[in-house]
Protein backbone atom coordinates (compact mmCIF):
# COMPACT_ATOMS: atom_id res chain seq x y z
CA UNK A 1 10.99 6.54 19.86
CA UNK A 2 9.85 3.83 17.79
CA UNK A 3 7.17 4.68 14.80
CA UNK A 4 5.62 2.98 11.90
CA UNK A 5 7.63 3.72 8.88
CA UNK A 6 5.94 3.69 5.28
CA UNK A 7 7.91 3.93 1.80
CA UNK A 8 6.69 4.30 -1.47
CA UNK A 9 6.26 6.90 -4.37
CA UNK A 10 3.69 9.59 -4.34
CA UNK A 11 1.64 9.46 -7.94
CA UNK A 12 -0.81 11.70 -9.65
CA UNK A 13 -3.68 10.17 -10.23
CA UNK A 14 -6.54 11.60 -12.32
CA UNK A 15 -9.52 10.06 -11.16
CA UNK A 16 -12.67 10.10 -13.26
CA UNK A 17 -11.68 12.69 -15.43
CA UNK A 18 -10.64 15.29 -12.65
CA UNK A 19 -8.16 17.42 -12.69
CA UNK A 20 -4.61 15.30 -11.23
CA UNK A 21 -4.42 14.87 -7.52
CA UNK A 22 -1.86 12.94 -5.23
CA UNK A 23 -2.02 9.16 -4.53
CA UNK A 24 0.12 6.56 -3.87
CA UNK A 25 0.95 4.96 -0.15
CA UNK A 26 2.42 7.82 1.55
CA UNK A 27 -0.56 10.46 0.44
CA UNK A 28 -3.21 7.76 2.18
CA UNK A 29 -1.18 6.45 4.46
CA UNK A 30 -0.56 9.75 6.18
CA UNK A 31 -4.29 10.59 6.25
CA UNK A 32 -4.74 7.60 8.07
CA UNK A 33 -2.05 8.04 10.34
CA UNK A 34 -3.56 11.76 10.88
CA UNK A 35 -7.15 10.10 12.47
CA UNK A 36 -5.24 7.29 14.41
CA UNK A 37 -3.14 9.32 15.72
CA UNK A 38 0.09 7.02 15.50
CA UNK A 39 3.71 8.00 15.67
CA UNK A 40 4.98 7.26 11.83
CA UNK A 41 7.60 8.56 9.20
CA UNK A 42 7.11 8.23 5.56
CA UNK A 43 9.15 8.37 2.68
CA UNK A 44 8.89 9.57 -0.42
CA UNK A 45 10.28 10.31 -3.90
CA UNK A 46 8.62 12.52 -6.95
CA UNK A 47 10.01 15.38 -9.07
CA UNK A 48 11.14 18.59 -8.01
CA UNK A 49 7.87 20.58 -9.09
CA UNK A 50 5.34 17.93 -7.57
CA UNK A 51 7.43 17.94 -4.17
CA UNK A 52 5.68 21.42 -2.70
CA UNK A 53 2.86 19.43 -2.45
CA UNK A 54 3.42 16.89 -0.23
CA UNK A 55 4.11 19.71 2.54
CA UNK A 56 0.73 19.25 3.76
CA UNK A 57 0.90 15.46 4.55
CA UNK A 58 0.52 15.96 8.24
CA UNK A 59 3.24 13.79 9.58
CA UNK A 60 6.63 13.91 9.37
CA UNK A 61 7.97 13.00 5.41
CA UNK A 62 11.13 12.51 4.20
CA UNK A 63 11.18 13.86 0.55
CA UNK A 64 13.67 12.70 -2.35
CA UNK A 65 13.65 14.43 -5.71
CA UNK A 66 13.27 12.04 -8.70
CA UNK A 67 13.41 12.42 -12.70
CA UNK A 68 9.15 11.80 -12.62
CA UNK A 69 6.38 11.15 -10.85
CA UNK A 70 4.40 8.01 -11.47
CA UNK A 71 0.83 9.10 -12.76
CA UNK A 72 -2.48 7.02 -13.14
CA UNK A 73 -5.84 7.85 -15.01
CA UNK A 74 -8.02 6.23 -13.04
CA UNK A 75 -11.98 5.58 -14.00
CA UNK A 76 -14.53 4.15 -11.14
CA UNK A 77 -17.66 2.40 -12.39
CA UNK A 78 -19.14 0.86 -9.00
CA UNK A 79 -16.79 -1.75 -7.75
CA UNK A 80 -14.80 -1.92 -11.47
CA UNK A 81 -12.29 0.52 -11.65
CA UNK A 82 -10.17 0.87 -15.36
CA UNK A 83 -6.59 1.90 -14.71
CA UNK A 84 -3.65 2.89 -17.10
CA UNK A 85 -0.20 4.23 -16.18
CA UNK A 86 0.54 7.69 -18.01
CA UNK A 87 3.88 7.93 -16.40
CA UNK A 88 6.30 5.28 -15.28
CA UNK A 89 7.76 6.03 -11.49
CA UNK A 90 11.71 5.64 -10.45
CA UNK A 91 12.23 2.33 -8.41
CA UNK A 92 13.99 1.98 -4.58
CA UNK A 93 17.50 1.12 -5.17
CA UNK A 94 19.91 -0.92 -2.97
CA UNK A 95 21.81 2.09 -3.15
CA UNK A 96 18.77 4.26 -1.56
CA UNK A 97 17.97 1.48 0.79
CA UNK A 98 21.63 1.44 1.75
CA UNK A 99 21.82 5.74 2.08
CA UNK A 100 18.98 8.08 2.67
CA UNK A 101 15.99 5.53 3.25
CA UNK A 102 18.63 4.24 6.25
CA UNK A 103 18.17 7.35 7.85
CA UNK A 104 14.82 8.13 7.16
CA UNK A 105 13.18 4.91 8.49
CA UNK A 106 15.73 4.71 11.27
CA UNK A 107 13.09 5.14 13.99
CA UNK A 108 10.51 2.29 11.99
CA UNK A 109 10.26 -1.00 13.59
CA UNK A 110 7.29 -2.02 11.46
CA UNK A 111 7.63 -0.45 7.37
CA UNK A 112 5.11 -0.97 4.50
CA UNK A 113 6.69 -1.02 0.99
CA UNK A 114 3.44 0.80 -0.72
CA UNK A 115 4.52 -1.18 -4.19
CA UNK A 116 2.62 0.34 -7.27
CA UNK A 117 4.28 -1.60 -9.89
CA UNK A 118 6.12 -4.68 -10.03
CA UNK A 119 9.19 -2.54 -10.86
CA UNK A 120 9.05 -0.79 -7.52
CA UNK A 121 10.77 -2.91 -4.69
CA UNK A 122 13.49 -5.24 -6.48
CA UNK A 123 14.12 -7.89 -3.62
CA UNK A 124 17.47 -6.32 -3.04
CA UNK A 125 15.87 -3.33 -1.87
CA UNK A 126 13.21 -5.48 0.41
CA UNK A 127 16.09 -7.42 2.08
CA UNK A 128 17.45 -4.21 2.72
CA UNK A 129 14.65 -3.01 4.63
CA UNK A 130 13.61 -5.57 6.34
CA UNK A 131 16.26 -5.28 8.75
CA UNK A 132 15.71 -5.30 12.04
CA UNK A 133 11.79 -4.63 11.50
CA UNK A 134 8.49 -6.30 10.31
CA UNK A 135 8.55 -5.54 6.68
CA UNK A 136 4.86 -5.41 4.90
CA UNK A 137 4.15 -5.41 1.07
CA UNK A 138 1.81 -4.19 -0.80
CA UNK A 139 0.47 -7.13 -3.62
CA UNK A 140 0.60 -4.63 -6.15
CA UNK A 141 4.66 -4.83 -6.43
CA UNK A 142 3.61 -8.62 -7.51
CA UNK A 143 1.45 -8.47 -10.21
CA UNK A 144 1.57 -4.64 -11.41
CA UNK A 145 3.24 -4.47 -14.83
CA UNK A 146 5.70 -1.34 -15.33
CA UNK A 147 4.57 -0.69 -18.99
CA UNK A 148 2.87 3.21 -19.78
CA UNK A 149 -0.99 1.80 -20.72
CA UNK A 150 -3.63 0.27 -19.73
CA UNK A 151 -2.66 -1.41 -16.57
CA UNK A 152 -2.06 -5.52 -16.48
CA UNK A 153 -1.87 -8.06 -14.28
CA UNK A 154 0.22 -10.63 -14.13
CA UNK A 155 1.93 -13.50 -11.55
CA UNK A 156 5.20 -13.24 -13.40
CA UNK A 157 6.72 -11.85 -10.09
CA UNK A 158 10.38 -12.57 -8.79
CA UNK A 159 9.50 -15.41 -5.97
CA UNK A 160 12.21 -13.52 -3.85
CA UNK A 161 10.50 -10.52 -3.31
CA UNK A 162 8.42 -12.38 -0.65
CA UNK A 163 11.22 -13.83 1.21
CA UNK A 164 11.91 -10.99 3.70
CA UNK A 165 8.13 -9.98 3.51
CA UNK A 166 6.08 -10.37 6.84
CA UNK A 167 2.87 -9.00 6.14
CA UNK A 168 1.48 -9.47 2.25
CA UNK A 169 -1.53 -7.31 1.74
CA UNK A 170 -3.73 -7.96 -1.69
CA UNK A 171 -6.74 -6.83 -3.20
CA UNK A 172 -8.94 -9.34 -4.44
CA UNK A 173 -7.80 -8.70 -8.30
CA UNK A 174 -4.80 -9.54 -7.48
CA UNK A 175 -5.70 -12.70 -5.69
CA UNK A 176 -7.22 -13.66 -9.04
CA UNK A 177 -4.25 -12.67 -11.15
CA UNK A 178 -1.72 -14.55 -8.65
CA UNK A 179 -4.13 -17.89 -9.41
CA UNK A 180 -4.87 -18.03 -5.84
CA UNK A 181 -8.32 -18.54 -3.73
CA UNK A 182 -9.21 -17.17 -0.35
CA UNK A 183 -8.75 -20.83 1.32
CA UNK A 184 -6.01 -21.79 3.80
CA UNK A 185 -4.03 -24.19 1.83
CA UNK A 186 -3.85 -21.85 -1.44
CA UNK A 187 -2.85 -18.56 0.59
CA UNK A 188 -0.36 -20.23 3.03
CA UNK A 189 1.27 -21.21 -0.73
CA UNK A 190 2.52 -17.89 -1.00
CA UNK A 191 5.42 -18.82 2.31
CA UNK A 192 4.52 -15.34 3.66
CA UNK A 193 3.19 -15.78 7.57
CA UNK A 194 0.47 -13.01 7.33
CA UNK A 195 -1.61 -12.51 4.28
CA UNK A 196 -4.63 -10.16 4.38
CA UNK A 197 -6.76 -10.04 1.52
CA UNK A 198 -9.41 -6.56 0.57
CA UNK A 199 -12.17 -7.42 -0.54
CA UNK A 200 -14.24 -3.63 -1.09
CA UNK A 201 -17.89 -3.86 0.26
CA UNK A 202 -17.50 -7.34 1.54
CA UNK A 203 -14.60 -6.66 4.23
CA UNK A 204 -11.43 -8.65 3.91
CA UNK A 205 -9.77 -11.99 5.23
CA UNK A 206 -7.43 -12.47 7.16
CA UNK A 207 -4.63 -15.28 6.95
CA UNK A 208 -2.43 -15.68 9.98
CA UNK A 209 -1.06 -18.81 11.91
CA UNK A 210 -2.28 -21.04 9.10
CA UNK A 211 -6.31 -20.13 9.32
CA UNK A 212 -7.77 -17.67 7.25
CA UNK A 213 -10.82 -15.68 8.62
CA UNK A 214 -13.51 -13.37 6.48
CA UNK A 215 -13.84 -9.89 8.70
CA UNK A 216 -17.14 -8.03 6.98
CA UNK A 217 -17.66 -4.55 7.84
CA UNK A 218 -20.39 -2.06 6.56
CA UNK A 219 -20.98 -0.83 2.80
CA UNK A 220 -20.68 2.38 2.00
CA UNK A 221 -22.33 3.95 -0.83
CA UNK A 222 -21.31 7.00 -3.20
CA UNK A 223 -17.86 7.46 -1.83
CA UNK A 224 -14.74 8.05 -4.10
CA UNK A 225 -12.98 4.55 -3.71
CA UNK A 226 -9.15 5.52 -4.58
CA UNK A 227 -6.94 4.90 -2.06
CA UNK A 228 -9.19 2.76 0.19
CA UNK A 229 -6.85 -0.11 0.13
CA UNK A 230 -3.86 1.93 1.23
CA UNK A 231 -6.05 3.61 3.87
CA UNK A 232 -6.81 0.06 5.10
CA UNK A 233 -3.59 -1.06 5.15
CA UNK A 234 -2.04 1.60 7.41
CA UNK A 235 -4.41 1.29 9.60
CA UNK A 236 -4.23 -2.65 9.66
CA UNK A 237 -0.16 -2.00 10.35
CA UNK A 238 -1.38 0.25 13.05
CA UNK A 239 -3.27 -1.42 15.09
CA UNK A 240 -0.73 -4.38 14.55
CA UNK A 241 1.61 -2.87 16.26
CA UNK A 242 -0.12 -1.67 19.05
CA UNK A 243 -0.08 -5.48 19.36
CA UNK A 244 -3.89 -5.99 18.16
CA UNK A 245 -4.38 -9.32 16.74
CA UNK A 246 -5.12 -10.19 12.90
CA UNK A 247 -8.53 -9.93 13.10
CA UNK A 248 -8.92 -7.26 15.54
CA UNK A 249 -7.25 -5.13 13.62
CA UNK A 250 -8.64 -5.51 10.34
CA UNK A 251 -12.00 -4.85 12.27
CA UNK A 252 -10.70 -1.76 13.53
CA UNK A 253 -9.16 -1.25 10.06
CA UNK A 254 -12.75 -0.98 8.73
CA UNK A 255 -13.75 1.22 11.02
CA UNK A 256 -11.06 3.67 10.02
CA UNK A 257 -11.66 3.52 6.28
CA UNK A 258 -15.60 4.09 6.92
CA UNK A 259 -14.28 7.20 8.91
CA UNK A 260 -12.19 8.01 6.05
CA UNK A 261 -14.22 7.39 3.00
CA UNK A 262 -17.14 9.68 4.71
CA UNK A 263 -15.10 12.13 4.92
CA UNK A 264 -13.82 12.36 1.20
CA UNK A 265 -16.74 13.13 -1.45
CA UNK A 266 -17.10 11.69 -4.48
CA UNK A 267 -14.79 13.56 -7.26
């Protein structure tokens, strides 16, 4: 059986002052995966007293211990968010992409690389996975410096990272920091055939086959943001798959983060 296949570290993110809770990829992306309904394997890596928690996920995980577990302090002020890394995660080696990960993701024909830091997924490790499958990437292994502190952006990524990337997913910060506008000409620059861009409240856009294509969906008001973008993306792989075009899917992905964010209160 054939499944959607997601890798990246779990974090601990302490949002608004609360007390630290999981994040990362694999946390959202099995949520997600829990309301679709779709056959999917994730895997993870944290340290050995975080990895009891990720029991609960819901769908099948494959769990690696690791020295640390990347954490975040994260503060939301209406669309703004401040971010700063308190602890610095372990990246994917070639070695783990060669080994464990191998096994794991055996089953995945489609695999998201839920990036959190530019650190996270040397290209090594991406040319790795991509074999064999349709390999997505999260823009945050672009433009995500690996420094403990407040968070920056910056374009100084290794251009082959994108080279076995299929699917490029960014947020609109990251647009900004890459120097890039939501235009056909400046988002086909990046040589990656499928870009979709987030855009919060106002929806996303979609690049594929050379045209780019704004998808709104509805606001929604005093919901807890973190991990809407991850959310978004798993469902945007989803539906993908399930051989959905660009912008049907990223419709239907805004239906299932609306489903999602209604469900999760304000913390």
């Amino acid at each position: 059986m054939r499944r959607l296949g997601v890798v990246g570290l779990v974090s601990l993110d302490r949002v608004d002052g609360g007390i630290p809770r999981l994040g990362g990829a694999p946390v959202y992306a099995a949520r997600t995966l829990r309301l679709l309904g779709h056959e999917a394997v994730v895997a993870t890596k944290l340290a050995d007293e975080d990895r009891p928690r990720v029991a609960a996920l819901g769908v099948p995980v494959a769990v690696h211990a690791a020295a640390r577990t990347i954490g975040f302090r994260i503060e939301n002020d209406g669309e703004r968010r401040r971010m700063e890394i308190d602890e610095l995660g372990e990246p994917w080696s070639e070695e783990e992409a060669r080994g464990w990960l191998t096994r794991a993701l055996a089953d995945a024909d489609w695999l998201h690389a839920g990036a959190l830091t530019q650190a996270d997924f040397p290209a090594e490790t991406l040319a790795l996975l991509s074999r064999g499958r349709v390999l997505s990437l999260d823009g945050q292994g672009l433009v995500r410096r690996a420094a403990v502190g407040k968070l920056v952006l910056a374009a100084d990524y290794d251009p082959a990272v994108l080279r076995h990337v299929d699917v490029l997913k960014l947020a609109r910060e990251e647009l900004e920091a890459l120097g890039l506008e939501l235009v056909e000409s400046s988002l086909g620059s990046l040589g990656v055939r499928e870009v979709v861009v987030t855009l919060g409240r106002a929806g996303a856009v979609v690049y594929a086959d050379g045209l780019a294509e704004h998808v709104p969906t509805i606001p929604l008001d005093g919901v807890d943001p973190t991990g809407a973008g991850d959310s978004w993306t798993t469902a945007y792989l989803a539906y993908r798959r399930r051989r959905h075009s660009p912008v049907s899917a990223a419709r239907l992905a805004n239906g299932a983060v609306s489903a999602l964010l209604g469900r999760w209160p304000v913390r």
